[in-house]
C-alpha atoms as a PDB file:
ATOM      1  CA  UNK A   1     -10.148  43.480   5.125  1.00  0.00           C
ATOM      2  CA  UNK A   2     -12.222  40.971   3.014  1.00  0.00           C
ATOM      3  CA  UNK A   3     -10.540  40.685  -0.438  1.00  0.00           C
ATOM      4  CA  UNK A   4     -14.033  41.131  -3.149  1.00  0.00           C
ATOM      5  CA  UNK A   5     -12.513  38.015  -4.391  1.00  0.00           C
ATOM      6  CA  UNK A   6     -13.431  36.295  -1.138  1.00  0.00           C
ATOM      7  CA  UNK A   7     -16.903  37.750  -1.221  1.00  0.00           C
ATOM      8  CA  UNK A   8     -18.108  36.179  -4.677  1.00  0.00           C
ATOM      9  CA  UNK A   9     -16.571  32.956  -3.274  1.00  0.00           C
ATOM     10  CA  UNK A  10     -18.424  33.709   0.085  1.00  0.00           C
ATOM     11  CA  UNK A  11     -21.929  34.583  -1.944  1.00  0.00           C
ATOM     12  CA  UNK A  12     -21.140  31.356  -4.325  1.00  0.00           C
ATOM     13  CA  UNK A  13     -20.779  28.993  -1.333  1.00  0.00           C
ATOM     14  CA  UNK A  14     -24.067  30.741   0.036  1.00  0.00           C
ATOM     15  CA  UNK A  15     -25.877  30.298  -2.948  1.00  0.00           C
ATOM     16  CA  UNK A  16     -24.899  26.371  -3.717  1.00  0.00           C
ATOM     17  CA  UNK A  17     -25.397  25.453  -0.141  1.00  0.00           C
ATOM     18  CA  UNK A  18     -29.193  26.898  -0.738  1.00  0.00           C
ATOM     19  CA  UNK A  19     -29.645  24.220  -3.512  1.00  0.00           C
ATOM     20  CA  UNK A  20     -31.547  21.812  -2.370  1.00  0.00           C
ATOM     21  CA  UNK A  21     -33.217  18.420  -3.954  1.00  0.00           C
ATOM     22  CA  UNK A  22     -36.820  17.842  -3.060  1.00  0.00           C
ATOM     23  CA  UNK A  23     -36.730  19.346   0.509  1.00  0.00           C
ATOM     24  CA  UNK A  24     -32.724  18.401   0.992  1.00  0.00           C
ATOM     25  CA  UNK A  25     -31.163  20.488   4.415  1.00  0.00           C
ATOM     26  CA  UNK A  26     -28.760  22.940   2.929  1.00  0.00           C
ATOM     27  CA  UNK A  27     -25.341  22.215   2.922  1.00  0.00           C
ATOM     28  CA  UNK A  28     -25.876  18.262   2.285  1.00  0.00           C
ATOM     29  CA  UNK A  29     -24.189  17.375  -0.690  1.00  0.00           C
ATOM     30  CA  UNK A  30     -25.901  16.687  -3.483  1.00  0.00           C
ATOM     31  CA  UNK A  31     -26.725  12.576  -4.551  1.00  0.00           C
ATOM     32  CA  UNK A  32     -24.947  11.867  -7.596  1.00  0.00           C
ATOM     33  CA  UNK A  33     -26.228   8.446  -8.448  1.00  0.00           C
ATOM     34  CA  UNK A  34     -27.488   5.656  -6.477  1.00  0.00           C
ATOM     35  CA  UNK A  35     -27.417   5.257  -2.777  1.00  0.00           C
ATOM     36  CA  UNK A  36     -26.195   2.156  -1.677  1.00  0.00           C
ATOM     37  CA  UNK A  37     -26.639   0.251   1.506  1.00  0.00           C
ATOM     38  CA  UNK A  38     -23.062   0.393   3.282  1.00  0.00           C
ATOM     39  CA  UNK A  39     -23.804   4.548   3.056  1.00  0.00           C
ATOM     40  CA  UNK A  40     -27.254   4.448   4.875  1.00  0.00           C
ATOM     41  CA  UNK A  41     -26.887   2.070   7.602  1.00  0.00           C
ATOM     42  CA  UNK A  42     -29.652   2.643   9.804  1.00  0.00           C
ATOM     43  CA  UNK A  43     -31.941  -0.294  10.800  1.00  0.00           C
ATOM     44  CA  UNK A  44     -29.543  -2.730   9.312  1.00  0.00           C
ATOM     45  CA  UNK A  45     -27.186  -3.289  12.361  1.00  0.00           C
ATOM     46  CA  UNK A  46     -29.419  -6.471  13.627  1.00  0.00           C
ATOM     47  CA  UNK A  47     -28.866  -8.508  10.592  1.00  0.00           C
ATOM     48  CA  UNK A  48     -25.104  -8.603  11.901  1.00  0.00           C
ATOM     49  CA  UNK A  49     -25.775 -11.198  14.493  1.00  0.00           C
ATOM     50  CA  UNK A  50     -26.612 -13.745  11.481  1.00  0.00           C
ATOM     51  CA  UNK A  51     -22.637 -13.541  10.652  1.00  0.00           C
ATOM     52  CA  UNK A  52     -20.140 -15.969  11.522  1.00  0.00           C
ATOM     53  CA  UNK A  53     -18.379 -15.180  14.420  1.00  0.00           C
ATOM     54  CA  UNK A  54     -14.918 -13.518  12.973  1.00  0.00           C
ATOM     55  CA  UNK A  55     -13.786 -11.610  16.293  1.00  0.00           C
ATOM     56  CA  UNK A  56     -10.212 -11.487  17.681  1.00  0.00           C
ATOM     57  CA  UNK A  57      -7.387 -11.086  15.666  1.00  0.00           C
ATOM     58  CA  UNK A  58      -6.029 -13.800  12.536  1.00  0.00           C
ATOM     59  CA  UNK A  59      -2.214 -14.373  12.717  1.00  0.00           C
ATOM     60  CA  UNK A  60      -1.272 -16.049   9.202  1.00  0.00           C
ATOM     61  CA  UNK A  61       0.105 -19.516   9.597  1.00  0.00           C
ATOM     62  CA  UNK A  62       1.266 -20.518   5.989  1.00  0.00           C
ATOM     63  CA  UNK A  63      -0.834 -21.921   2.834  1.00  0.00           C
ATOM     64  CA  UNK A  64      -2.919 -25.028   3.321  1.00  0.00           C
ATOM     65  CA  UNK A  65      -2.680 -28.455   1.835  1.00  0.00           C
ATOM     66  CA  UNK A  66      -5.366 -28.088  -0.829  1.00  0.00           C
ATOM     67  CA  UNK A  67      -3.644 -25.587  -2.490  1.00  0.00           C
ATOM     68  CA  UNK A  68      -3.495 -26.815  -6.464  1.00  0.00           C
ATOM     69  CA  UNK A  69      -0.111 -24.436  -7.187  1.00  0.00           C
ATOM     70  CA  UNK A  70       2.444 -23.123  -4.291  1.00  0.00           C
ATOM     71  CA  UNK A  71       3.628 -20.139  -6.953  1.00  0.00           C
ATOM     72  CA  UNK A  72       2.435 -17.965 -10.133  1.00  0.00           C
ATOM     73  CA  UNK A  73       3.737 -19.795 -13.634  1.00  0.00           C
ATOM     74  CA  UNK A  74       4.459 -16.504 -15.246  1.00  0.00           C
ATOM     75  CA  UNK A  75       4.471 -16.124 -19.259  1.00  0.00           C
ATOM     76  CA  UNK A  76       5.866 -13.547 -21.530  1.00  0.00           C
ATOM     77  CA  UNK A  77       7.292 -10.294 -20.401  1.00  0.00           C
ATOM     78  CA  UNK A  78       6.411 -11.344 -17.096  1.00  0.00           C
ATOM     79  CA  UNK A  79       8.351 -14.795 -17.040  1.00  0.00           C
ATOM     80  CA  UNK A  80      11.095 -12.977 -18.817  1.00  0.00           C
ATOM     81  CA  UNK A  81      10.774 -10.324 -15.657  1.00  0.00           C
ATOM     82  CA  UNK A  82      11.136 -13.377 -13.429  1.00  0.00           C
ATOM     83  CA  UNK A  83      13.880 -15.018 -14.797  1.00  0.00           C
ATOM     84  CA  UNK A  84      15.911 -11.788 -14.460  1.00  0.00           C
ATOM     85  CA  UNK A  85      15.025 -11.292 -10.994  1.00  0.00           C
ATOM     86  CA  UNK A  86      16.359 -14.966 -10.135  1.00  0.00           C
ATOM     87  CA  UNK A  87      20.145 -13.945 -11.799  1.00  0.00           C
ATOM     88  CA  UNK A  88      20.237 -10.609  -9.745  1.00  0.00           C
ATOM     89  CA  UNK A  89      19.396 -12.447  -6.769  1.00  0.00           C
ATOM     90  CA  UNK A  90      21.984 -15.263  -7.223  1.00  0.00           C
ATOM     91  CA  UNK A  91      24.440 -12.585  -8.198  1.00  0.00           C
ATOM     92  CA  UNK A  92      23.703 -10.982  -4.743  1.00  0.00           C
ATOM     93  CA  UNK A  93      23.336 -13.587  -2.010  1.00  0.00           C
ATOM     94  CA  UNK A  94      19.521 -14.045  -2.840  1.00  0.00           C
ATOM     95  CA  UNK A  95      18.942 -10.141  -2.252  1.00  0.00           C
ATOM     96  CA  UNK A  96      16.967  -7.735  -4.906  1.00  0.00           C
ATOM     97  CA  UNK A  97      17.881  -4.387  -5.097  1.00  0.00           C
ATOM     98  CA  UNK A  98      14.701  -1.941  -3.080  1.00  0.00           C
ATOM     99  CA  UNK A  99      13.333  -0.278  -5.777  1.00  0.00           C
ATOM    100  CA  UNK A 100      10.603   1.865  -3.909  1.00  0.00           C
ATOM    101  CA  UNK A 101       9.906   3.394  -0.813  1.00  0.00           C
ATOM    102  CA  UNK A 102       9.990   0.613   2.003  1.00  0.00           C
ATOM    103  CA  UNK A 103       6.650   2.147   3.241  1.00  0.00           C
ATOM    104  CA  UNK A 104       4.852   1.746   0.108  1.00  0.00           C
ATOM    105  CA  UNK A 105       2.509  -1.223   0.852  1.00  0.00           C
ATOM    106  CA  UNK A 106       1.906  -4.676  -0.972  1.00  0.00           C
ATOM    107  CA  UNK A 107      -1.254  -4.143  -1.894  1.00  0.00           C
ATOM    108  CA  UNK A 108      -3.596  -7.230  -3.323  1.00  0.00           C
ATOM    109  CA  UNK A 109      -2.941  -9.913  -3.396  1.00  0.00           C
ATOM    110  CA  UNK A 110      -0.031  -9.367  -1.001  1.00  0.00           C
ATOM    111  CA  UNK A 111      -2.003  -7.430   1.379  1.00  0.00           C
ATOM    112  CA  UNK A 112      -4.066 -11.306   2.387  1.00  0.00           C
ATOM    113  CA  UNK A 113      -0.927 -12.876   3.016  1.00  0.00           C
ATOM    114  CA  UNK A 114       1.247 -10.300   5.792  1.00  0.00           C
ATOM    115  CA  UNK A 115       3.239 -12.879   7.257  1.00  0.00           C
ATOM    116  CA  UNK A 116       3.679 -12.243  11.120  1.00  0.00           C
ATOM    117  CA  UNK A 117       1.524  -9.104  10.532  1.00  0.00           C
ATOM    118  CA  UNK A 118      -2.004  -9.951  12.118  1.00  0.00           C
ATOM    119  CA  UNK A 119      -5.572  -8.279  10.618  1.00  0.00           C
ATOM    120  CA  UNK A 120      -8.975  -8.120  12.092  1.00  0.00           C
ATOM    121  CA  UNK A 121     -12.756  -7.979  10.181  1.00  0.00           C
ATOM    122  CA  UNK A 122     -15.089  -5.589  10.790  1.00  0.00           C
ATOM    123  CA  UNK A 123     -18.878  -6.575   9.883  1.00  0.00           C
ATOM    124  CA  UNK A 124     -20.923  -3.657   9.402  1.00  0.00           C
ATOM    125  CA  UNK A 125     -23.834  -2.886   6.930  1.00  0.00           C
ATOM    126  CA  UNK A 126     -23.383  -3.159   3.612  1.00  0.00           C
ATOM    127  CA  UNK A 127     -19.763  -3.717   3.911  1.00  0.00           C
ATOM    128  CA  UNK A 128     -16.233  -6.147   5.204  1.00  0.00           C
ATOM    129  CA  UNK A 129     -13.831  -4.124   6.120  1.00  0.00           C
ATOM    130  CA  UNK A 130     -10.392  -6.050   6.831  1.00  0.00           C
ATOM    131  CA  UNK A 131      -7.476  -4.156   8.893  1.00  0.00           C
ATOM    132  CA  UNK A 132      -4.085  -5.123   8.714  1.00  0.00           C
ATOM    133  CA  UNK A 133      -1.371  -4.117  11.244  1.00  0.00           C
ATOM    134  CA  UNK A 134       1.349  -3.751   8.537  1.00  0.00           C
ATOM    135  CA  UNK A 135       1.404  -0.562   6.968  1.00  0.00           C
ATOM    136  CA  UNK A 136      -1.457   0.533   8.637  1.00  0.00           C
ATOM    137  CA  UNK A 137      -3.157  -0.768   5.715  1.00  0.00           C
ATOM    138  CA  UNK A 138      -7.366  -0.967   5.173  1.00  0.00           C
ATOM    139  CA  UNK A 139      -9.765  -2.885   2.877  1.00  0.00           C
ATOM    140  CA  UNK A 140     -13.257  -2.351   1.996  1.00  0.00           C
ATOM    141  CA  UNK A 141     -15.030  -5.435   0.290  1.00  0.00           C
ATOM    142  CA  UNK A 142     -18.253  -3.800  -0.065  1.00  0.00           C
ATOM    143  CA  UNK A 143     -21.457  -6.627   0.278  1.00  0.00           C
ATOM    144  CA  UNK A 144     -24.338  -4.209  -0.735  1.00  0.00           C
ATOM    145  CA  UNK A 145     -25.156  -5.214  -4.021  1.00  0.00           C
ATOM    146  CA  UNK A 146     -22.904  -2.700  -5.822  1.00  0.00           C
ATOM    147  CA  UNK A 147     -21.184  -3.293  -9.281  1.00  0.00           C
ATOM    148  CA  UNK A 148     -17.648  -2.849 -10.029  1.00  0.00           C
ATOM    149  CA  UNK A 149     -17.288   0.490 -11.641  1.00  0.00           C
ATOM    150  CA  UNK A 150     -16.145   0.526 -15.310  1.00  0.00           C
ATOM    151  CA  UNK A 151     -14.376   2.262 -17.715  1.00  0.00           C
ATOM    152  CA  UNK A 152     -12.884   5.909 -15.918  1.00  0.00           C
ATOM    153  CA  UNK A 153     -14.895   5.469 -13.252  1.00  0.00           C
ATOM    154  CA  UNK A 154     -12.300   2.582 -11.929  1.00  0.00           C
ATOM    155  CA  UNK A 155      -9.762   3.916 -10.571  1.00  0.00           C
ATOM    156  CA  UNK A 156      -6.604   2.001 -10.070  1.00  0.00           C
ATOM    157  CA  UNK A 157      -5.756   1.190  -6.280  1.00  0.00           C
ATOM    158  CA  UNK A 158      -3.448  -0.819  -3.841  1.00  0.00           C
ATOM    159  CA  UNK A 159      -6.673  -3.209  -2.654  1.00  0.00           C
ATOM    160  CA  UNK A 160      -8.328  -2.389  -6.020  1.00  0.00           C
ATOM    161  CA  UNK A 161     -12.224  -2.805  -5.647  1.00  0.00           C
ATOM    162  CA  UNK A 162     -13.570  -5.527  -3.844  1.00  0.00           C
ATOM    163  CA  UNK A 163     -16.829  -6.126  -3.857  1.00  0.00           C
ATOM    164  CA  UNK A 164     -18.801  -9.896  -2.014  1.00  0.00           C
ATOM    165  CA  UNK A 165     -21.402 -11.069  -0.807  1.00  0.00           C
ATOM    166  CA  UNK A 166     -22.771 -13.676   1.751  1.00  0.00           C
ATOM    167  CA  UNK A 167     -22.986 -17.545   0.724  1.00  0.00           C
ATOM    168  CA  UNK A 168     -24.015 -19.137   4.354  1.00  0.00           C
ATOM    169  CA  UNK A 169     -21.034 -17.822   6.694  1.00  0.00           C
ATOM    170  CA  UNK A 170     -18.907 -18.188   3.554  1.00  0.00           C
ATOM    171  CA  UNK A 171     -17.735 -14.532   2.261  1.00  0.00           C
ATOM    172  CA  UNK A 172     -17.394 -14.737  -1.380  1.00  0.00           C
ATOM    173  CA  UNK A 173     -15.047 -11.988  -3.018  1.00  0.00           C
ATOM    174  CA  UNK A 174     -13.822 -10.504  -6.287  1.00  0.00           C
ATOM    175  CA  UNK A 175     -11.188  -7.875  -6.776  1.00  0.00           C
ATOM    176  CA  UNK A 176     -10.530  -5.866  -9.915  1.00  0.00           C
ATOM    177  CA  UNK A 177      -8.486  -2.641 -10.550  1.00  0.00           C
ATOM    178  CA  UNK A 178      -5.038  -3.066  -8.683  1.00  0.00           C
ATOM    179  CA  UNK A 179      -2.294  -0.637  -9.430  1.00  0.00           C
ATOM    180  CA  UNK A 180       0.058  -1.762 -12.147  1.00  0.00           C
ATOM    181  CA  UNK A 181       2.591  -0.779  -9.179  1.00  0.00           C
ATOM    182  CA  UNK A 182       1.746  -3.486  -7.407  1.00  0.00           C
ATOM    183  CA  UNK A 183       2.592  -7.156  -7.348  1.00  0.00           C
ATOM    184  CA  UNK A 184       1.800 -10.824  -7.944  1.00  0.00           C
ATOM    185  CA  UNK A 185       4.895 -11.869  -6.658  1.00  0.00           C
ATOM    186  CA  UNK A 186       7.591  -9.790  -5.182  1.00  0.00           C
ATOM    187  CA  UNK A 187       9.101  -7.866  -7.894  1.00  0.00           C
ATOM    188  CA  UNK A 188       6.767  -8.911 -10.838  1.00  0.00           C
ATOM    189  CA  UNK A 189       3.702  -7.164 -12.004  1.00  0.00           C
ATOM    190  CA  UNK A 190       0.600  -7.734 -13.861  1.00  0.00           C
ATOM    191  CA  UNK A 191      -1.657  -6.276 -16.526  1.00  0.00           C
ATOM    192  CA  UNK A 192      -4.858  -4.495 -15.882  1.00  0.00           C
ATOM    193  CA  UNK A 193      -6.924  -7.861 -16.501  1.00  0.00           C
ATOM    194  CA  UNK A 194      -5.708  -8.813 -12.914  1.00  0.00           C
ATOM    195  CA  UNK A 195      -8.462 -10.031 -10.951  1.00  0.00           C
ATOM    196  CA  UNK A 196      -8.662 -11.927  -7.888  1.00  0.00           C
ATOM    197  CA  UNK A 197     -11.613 -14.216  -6.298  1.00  0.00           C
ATOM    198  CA  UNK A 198     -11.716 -15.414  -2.615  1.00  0.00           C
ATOM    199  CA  UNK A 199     -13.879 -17.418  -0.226  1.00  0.00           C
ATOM    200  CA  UNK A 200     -13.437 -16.367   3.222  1.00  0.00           C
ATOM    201  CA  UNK A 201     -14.545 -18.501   5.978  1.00  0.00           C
ATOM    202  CA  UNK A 202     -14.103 -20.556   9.049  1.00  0.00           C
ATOM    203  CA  UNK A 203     -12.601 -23.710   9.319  1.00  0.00           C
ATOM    204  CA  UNK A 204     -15.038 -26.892  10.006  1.00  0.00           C
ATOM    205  CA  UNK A 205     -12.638 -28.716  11.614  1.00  0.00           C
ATOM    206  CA  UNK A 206     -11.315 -25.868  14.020  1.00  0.00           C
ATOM    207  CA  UNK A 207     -13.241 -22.273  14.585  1.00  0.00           C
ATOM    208  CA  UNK A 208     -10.747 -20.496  15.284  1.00  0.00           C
ATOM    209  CA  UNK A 209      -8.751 -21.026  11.767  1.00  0.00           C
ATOM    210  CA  UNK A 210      -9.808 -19.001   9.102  1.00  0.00           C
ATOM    211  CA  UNK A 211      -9.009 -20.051   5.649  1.00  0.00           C
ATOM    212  CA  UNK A 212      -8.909 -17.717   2.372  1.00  0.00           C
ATOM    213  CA  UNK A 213      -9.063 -19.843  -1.387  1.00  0.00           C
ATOM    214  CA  UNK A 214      -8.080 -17.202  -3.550  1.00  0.00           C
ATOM    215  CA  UNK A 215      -7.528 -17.549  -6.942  1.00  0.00           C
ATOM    216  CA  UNK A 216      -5.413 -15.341  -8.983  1.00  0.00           C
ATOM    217  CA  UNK A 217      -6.349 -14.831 -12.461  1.00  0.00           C
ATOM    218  CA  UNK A 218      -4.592 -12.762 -15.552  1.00  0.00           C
ATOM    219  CA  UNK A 219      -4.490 -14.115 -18.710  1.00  0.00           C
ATOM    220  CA  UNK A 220      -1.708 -11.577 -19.814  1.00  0.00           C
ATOM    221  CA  UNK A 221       1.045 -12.525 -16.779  1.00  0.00           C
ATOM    222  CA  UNK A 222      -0.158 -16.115 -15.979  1.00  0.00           C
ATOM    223  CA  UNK A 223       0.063 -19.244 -17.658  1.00  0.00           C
ATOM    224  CA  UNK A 224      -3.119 -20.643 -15.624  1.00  0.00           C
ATOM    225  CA  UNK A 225      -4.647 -18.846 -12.080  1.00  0.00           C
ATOM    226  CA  UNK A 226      -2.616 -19.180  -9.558  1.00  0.00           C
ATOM    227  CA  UNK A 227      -4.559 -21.173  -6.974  1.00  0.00           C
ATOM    228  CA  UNK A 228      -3.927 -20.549  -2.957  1.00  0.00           C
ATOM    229  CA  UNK A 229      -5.336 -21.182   0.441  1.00  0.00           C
ATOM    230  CA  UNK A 230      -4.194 -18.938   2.976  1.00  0.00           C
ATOM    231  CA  UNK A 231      -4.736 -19.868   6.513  1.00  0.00           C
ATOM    232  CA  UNK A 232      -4.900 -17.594   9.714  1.00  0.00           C
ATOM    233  CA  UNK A 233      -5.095 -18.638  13.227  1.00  0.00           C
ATOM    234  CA  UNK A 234      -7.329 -16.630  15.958  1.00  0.00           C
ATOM    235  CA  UNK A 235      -6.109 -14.703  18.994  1.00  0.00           C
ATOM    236  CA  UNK A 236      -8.960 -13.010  21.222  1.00  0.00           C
ATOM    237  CA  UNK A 237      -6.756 -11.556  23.599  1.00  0.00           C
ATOM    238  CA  UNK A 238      -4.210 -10.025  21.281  1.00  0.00           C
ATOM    239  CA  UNK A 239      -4.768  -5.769  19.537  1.00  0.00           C
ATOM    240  CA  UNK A 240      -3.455  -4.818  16.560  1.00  0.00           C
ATOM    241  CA  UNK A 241      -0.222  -2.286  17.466  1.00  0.00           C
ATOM    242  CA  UNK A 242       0.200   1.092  15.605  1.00  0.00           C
ATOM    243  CA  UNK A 243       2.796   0.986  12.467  1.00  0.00           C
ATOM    244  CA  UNK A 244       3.725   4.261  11.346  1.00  0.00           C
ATOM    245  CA  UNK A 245       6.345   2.917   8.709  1.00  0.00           C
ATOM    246  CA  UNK A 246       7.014   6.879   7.293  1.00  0.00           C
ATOM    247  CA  UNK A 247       7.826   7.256  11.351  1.00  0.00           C
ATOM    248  CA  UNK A 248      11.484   5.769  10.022  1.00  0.00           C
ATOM    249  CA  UNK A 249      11.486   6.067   6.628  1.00  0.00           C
ATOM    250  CA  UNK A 250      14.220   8.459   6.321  1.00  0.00           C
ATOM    251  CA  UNK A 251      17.084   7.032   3.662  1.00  0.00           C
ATOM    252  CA  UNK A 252      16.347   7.395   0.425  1.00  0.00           C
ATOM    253  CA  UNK A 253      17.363   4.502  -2.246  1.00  0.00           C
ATOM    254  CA  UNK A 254      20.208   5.139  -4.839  1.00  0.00           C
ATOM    255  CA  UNK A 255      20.194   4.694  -8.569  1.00  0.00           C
ATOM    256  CA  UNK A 256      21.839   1.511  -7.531  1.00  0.00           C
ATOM    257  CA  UNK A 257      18.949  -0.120  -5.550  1.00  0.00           C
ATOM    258  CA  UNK A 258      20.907   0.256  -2.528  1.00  0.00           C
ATOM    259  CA  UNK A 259      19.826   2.567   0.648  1.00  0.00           C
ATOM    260  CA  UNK A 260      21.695   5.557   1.093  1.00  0.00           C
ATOM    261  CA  UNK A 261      22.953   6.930   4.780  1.00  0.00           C
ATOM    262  CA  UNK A 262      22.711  10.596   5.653  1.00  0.00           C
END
């Protein structure tokens, strides 16, 4: 039997999938706000061919040469953070303590820089979308004209929000709104003026290197942006492989930093 309490929530779904705006098919939620391109992609696929070609896989193969700074100058609470990280580590063979979960992931900017961990780009509408074999982790770097959002609306991620656009086969970038969980360096955080800028694109000299100049800015945690060039290297023939890191992740960490064994 029906509880009447299920009915009215029966009728009230009726009712709101009835609503519709000027002509709308019922059921199709309503449009709060603008529409933007990445959402409506139809008739736009063609313009992809225009894009640098970006298939395959990108291994990362260490920061490049032009790089004006190899690692963040902190300042304040942040240096201070540093500096106290550097005695635990000397007091411990050049180990820190694991503070979180082992599958929580980098996020930005650690996310670009995954070591042995490969990522592929996907170009469609409206939208980059990069995919990165550690932690099963995703980015959307949205090139539709779209703002950041502000105040509220912002909500605090691991990739934050990325939004670019097109300069020649150049992919221009800026990221706002990263966690305060995660990190500029391991161990060290940042304040909520945290914003990164990249230029994504292929090397002249070799097609199938890809190089990313970011440029780390926070006035709060850095003495001056921190300045990098991250370089990939292409594989056609490789996939990326499934990493299910909560799979394993079955020992929890002590009050002491240390793993405990069931």
């Amino acid at each position: 039997m029906v509880k009447p309490r299920m009915l009215v929530s029966a009728a009230l779904g009726v009712a709101i999938l009835g609503l519709g705006i000027g002509g709308a098919i019922a059921g199709a939620p309503q449009v709060v706000g603008k529409i933007w391109p990445a959402a409506q992609p139809k008739g736009q696929y063609g313009k992809l061919d225009a894009l640098p070609d970006w298939g395959g896989v990108w291994f990362g193969i260490g920061g490049g040469p032009t790089a004006s700074a190899t690692r963040p100058e902190f300042k304040g609470k942040y240096l201070a953070r540093q500096l106290e990280l550097r005695r635990i580590a000397d007091a411990n063979n050049g180990e820190l303590p694991i503070t979180q979960s082992p599958c929580t992931p980098p996020g930005m900017p650690g996310t670009m820089g995954g070591g042995q961990y490969p990522m592929e780009f996907l170009f469609t509408p409206g939208r980059v979308t990069t995919l990165h074999e550690a932690w099963t982790q995703e980015r959307r770097i949205y090139t539709d004209g779209r703002p950041h959002p502000t105040g509220e609306d912002l909500e605090a991620s691991f990739y934050g929000h990325s939004i670019g656009h097109w300069e020649g086969a150049t992919l221009v970038v800026d990221t706002v709104g990263m966690k305060p969980s995660t990190s500029i360096s391991t161990g060290i955080g940042h304040s909520d003026q945290l914003r990164i800028a990249e230029r994504i694109h292929l090397d002249p000299a070799n097609p199938d290197i890809l190089i990313d100049d970011m440029i780390v800015t926070d006035p709060q945690a850095l003495e001056k942006p921190w300045v990098r060039e991250l370089r990939y290297r292409r594989a056609r023939d490789f996939e990326l492989l499934e990493f299910v890191c909560a799979e394993n992740n079955r020992n929890d960490v002590g009050k002491d930093g240390k793993v405990t064994f069931d």
